[in-house]
Protein backbone atom coordinates (compact mmCIF):
# COMPACT_ATOMS: atom_id res chain seq x y z
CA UNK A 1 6.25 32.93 -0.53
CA UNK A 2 3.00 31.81 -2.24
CA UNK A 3 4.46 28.27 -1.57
CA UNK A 4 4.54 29.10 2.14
CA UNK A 5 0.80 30.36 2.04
CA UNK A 6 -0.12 27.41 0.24
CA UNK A 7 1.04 25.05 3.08
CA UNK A 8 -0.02 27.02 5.39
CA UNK A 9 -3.30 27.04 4.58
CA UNK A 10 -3.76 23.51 5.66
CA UNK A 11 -3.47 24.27 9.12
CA UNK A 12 -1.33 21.42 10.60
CA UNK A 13 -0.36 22.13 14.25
CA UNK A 14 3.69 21.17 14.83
CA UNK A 15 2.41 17.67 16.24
CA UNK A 16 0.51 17.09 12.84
CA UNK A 17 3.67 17.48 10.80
CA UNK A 18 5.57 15.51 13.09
CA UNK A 19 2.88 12.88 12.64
CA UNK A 20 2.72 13.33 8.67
CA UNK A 21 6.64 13.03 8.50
CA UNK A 22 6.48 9.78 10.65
CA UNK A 23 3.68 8.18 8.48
CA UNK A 24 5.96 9.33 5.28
CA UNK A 25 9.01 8.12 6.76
CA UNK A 26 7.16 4.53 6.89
CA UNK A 27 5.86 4.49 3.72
CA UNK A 28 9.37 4.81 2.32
CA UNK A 29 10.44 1.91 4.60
CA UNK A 30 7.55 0.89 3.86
CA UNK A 31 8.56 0.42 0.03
CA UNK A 32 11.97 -0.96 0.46
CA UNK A 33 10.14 -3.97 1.13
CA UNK A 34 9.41 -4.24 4.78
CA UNK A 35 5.52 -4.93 4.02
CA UNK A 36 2.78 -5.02 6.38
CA UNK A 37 3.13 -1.58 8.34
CA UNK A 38 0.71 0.30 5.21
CA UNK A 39 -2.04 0.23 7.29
CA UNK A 40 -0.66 2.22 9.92
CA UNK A 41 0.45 5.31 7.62
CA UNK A 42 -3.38 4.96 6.39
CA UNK A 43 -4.58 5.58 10.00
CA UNK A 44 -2.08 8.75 10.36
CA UNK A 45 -2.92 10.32 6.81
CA UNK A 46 -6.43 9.89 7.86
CA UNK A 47 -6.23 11.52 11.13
CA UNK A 48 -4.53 14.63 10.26
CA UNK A 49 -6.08 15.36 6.65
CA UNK A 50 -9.42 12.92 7.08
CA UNK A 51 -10.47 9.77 5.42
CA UNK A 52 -10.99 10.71 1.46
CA UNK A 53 -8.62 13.94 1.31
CA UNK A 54 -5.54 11.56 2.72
CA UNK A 55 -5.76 9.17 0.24
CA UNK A 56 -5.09 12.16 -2.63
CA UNK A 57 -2.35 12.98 -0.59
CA UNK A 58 -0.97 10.20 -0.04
CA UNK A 59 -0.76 9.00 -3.68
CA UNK A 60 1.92 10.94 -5.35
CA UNK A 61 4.05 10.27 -2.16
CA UNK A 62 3.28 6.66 -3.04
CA UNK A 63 4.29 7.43 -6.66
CA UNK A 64 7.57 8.69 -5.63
CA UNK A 65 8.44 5.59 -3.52
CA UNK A 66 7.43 3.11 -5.96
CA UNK A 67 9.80 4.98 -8.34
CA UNK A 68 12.41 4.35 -6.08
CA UNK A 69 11.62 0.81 -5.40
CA UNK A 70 11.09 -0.09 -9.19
CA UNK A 71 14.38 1.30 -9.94
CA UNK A 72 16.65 -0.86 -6.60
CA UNK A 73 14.90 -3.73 -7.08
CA UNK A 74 13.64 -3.63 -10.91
CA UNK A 75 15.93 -7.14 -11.62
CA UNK A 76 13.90 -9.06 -9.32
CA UNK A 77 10.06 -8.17 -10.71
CA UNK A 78 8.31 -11.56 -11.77
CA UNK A 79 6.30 -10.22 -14.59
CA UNK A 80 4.21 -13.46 -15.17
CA UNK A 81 2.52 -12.40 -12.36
CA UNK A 82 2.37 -9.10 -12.49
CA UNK A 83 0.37 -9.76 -16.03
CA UNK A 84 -2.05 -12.03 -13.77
CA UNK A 85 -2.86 -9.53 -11.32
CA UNK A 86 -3.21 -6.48 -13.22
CA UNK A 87 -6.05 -6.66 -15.54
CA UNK A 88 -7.95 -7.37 -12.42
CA UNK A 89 -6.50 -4.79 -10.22
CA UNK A 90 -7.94 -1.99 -12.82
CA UNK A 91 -10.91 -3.90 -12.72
CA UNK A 92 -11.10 -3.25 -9.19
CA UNK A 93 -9.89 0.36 -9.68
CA UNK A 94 -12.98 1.32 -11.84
CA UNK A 95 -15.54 0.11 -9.28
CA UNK A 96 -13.94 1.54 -6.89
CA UNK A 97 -14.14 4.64 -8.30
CA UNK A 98 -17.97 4.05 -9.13
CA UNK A 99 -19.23 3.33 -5.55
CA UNK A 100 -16.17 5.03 -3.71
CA UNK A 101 -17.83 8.00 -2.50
CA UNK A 102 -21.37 5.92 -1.47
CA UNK A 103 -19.88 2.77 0.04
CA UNK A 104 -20.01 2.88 4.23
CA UNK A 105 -16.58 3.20 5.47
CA UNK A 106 -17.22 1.39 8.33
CA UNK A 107 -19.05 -1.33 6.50
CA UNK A 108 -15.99 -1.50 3.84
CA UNK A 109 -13.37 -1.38 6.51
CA UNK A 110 -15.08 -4.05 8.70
CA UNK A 111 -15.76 -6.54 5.76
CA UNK A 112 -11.12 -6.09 5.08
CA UNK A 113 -10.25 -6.41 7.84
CA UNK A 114 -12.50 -9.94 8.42
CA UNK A 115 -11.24 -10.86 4.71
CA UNK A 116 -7.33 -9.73 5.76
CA UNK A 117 -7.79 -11.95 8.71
CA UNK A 118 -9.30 -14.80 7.98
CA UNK A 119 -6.29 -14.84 4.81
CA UNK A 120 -3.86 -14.58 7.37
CA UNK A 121 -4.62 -17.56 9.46
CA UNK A 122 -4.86 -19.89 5.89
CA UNK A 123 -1.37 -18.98 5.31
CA UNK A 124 -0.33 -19.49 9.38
CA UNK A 125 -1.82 -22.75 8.52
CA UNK A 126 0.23 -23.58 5.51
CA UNK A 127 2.88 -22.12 6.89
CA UNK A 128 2.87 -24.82 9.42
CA UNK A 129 2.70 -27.41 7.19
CA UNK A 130 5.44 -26.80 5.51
CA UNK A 131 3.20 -26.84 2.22
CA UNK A 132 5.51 -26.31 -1.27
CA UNK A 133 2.42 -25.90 -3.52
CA UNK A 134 1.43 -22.90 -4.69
CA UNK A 135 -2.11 -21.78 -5.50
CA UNK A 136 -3.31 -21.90 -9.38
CA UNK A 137 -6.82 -21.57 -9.22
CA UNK A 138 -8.33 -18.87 -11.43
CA UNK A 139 -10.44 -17.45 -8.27
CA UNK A 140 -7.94 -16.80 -6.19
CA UNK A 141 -5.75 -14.65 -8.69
CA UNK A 142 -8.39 -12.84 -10.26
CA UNK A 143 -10.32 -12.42 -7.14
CA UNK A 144 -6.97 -11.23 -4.85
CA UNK A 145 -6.85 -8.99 -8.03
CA UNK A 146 -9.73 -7.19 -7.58
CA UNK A 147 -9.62 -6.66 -3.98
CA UNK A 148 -6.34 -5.36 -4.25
CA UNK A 149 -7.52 -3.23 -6.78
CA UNK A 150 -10.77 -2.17 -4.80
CA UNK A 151 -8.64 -1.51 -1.98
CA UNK A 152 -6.04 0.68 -3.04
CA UNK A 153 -8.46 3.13 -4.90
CA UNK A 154 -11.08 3.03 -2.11
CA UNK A 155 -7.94 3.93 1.02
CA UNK A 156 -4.62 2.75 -0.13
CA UNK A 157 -6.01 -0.16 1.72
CA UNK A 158 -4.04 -2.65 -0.70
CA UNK A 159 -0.81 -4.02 1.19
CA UNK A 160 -2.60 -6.65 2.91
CA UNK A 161 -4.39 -8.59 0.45
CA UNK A 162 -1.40 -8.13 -1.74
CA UNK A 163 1.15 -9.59 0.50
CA UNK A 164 -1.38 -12.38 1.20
CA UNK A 165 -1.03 -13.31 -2.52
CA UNK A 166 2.78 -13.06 -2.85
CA UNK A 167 3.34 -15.13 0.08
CA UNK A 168 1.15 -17.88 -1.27
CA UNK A 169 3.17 -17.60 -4.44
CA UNK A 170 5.91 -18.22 -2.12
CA UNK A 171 8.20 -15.67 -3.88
CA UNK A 172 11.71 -15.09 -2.04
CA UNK A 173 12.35 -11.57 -0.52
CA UNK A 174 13.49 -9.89 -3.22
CA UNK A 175 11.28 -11.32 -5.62
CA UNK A 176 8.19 -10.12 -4.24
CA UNK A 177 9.73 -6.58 -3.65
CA UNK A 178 10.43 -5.96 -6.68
CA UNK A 179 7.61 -7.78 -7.95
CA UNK A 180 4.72 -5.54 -5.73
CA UNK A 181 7.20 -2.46 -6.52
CA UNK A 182 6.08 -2.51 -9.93
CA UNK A 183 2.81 -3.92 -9.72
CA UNK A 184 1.82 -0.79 -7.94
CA UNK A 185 3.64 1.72 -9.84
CA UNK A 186 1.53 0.81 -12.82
CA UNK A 187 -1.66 0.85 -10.71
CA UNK A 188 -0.91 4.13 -9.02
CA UNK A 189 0.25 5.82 -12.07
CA UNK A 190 -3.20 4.28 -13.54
CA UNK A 191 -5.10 5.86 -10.22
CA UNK A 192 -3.72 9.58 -10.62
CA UNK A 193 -6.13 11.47 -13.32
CA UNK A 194 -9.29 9.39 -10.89
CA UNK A 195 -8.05 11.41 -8.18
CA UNK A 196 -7.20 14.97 -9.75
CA UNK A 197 -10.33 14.98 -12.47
CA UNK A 198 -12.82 12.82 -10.61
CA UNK A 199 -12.34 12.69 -6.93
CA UNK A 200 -10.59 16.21 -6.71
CA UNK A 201 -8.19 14.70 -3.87
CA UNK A 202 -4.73 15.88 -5.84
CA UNK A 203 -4.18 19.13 -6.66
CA UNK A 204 -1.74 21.93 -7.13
CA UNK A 205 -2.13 22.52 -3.47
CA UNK A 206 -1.20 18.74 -2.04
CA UNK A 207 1.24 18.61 -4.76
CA UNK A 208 3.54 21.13 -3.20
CA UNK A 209 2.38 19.68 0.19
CA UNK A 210 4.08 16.31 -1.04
CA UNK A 211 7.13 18.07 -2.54
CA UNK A 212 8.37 19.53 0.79
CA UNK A 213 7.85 15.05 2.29
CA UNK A 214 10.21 13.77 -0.41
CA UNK A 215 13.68 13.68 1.26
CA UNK A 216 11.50 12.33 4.02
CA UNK A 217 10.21 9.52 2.12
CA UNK A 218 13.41 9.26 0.02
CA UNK A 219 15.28 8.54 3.95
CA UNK A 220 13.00 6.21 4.60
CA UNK A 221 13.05 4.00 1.40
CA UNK A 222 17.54 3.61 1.96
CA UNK A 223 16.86 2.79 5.67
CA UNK A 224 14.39 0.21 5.00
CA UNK A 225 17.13 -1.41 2.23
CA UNK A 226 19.98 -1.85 4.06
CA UNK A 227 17.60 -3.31 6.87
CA UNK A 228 15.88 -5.72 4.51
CA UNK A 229 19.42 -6.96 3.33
CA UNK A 230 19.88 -8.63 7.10
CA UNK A 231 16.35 -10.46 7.64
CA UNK A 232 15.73 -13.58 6.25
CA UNK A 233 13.66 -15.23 4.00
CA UNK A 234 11.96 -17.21 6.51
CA UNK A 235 12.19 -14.25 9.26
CA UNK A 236 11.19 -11.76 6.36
CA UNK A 237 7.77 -14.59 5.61
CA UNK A 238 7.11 -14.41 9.27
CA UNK A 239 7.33 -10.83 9.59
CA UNK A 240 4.79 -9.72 6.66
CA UNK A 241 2.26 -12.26 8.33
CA UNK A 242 2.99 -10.81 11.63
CA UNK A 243 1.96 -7.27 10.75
CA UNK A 244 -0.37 -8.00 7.72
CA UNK A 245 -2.29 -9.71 10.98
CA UNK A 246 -2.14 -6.62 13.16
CA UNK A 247 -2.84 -4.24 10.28
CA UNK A 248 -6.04 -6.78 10.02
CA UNK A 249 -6.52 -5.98 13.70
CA UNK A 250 -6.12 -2.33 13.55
CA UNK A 251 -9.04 -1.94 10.81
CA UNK A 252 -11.06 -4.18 12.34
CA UNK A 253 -11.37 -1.87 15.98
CA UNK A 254 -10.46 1.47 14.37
């Protein structure tokens, strides 16, 4: 009964839990490795539970689907890169824990989603020319790093710059599922005491709240596999720059 109370208290109207189950459902698609549609679950979470609270929320649901994805596609990770990327995705982390709760959200969300789309039309560009080589300067790892770092502790606002990076890398579908499965396990894992013991956005009360979403997100993530095992690698390259694009969009005029 107490666990009843407990959700109660957060006061969602029948629409609002339709709308959290929908933005849960699409995370755990989401996860399964049909990338790019992050940004939209952002803009429901935020809605219904506002900007800072959702991203507490949304975190151990996060959790849960990276456990799944680490564990279908765990073969496929390309830890060479994963080793790259991290130190400067905690980097990123830290500072955004430093300034997260003075930075403008407008400001922030304006400045990603010029950076998202100015990425996006580089790699329409190479993607055009049929370009093999794949990027090895020091900036653009370290820097792609941080951002993705920055982002994901600031709003969960990661999946964009990420997917910018892995489809430079040219990685085939699988190996950039399971490689950005893991990649964000670790990180997330590495965000959770920020957000219980510094942010207070995870607490007993949205831990129960996320319980009752797991077969929700848990439908989701075995949907979104046996979809991903029809596209392409090509169609599944054209797709995560197709959506990464409008996610840029969507920030830009939210």
């Amino acid at each position: 009964m107490a666990y009843l109370d407990i959700l109660k208290s957060y006061n969602l109207s029948t629409v609002d839990w339709l709308f959290v189950g929908f933005a849960v459902f699409l995370l755990g698609i989401s996860k399964s490795g049909i990338k790019g549609i992050g940004i939209i679950i952002v803009v429901i979470m935020a809605f219904v539970f506002g900007e800072k609270a959702s991203t507490g929320i949304l975190l151990p649901q996060l959790i849960c689907a990276d456990i799944l994805a680490v564990t279908y596609y765990n073969s496929h990770a390309q830890w060479k890169y994963i080793k790259i990327l991290l130190p400067w995705m905690i980097i990123g982390v830290l500072v955004g824990v430093w300034i997260g709760n003075d930075i403008s959200e407008t400001l922030f969300k304006r400045l990603m989603a010029v950076i998202i789309l100015a990425s996006v039309v580089i790699m329409f560009v190479m993607e055009n020319r049929k370009s093999k080589q794949i990027p090895t300067n020091t900036w653009f790892s370290s820097g792609t790093g941080f951002l993705t770092g920055f982002t994901t502790m600031i709003g969960n606002l990661a999946g964009p710059i990420s997917n910018i990076y892995f489809l430079a890398m040219r990685f085939p579908k699988n190996e950039f599922i399971g490689t950005a499965a893991w990649l964000f396990f670790i990180i997330n894992v590495f965000k959770l005491p920020f957000h219980m013991f510094v942010w207070n956005t995870v607490s007993k009360e949205s831990l129960i709240l996320n319980a009752v979403l797991i077969p929700v997100v848990t439908t989701g993530f075995f949907l979104g596999v046996y979809i991903v095992k029809f596209i392409s690698n090509i169609n599944y390259r054209r797709f995560i720059l197709f959506v990464t694009a409008l996610g840029g969009i969507i920030m830009l005029f939210r």
